[in-house]
C-alpha atoms as a PDB file:
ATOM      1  CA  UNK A   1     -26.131 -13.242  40.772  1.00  0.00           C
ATOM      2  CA  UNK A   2     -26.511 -13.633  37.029  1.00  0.00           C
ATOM      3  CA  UNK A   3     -30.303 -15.939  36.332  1.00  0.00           C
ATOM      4  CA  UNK A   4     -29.487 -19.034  35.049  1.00  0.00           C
ATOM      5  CA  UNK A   5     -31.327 -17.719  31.628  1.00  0.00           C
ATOM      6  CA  UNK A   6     -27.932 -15.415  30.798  1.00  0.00           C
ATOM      7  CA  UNK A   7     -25.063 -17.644  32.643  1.00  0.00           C
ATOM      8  CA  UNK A   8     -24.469 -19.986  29.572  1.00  0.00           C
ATOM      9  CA  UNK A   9     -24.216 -16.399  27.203  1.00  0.00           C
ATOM     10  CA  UNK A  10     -20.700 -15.418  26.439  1.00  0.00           C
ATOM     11  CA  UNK A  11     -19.622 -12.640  28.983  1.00  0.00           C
ATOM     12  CA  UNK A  12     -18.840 -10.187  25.876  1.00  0.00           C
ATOM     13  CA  UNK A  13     -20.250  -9.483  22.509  1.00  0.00           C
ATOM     14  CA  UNK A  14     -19.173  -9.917  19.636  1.00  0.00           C
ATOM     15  CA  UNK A  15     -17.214  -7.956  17.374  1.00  0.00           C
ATOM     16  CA  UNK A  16     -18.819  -7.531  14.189  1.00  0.00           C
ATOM     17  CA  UNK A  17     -17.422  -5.283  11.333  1.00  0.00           C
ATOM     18  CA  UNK A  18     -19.086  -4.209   8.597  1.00  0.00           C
ATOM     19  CA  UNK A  19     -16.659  -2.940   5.617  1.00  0.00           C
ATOM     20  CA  UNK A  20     -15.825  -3.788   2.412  1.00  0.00           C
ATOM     21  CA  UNK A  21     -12.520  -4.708   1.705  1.00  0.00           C
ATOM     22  CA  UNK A  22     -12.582  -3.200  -1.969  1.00  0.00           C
ATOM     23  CA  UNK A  23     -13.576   0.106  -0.871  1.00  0.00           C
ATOM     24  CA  UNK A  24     -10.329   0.355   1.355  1.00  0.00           C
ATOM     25  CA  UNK A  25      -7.475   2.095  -0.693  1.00  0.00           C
ATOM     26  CA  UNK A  26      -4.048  -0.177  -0.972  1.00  0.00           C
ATOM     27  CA  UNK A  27      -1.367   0.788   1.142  1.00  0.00           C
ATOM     28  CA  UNK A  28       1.146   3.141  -0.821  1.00  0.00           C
ATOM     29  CA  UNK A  29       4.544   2.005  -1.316  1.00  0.00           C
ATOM     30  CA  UNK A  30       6.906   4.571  -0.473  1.00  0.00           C
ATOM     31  CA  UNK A  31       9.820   4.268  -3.076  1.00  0.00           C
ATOM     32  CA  UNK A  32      13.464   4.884  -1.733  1.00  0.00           C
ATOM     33  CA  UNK A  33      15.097   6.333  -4.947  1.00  0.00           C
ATOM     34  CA  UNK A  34      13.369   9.331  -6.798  1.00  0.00           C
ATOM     35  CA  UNK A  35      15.054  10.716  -9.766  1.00  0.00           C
ATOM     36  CA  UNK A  36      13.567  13.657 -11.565  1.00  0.00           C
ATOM     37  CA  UNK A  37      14.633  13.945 -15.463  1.00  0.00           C
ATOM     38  CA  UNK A  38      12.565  17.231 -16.755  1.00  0.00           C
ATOM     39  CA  UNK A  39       8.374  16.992 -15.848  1.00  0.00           C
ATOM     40  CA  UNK A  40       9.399  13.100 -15.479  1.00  0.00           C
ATOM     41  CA  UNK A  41       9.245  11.616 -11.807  1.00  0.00           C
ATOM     42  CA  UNK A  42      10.714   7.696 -11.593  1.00  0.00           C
ATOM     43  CA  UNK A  43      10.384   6.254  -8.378  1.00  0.00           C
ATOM     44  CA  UNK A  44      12.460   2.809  -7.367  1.00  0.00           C
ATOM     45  CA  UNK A  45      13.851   1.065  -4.083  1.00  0.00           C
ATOM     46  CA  UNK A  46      16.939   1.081  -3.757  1.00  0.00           C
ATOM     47  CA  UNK A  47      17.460  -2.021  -4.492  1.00  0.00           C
ATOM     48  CA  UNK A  48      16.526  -1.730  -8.010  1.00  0.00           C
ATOM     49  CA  UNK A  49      19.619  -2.516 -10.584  1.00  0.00           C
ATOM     50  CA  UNK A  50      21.934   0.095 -12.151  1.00  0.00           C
ATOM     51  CA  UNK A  51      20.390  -2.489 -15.650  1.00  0.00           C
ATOM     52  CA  UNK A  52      17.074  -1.276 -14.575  1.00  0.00           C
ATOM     53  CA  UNK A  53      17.178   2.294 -14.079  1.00  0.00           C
ATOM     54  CA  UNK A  54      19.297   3.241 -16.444  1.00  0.00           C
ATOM     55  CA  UNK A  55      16.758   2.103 -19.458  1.00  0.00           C
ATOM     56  CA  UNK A  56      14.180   4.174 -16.991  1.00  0.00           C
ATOM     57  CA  UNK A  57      16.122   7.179 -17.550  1.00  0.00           C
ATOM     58  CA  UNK A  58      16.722   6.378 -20.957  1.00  0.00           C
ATOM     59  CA  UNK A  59      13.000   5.999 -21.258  1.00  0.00           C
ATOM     60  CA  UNK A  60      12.273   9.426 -19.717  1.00  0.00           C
ATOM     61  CA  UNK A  61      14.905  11.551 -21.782  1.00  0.00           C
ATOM     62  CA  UNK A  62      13.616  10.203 -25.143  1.00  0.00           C
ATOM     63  CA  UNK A  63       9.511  10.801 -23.694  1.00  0.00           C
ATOM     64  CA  UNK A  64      10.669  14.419 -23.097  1.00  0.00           C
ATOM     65  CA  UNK A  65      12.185  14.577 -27.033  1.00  0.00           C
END
């Protein structure tokens, strides 16, 4: 028997979290196409354009010169 003080109490308790959202790192996004062009990482997805990484490359040889 549960008194009649505590019957009209919920039957769990209550989930409380304390955390702040800022402190919580993004997720990473893992990149599907690495190319490496000297000390020069350049990470894509796939489905980036041939447009696209082609000026990234370009970008990365003239960095290195």
């Amino acid at each position: 028997m549960v008194p009649e003080s505590l019957a009209s109490l919920p039957m769990f308790a209550e989930l409380m979290v304390e955390s702040d959202i800022a402190t919580v790192p993004p997720p990473r996004v893992l990149s599907e196409v690495e190319i490496v062009v000297g000390d020069v990482v350049i990470r894509a997805s796939a489905g980036a354009d041939e447009v696209h990484l082609t000026r990234a490359i370009r970008a990365a040889r003239a960095a290195m010169s």
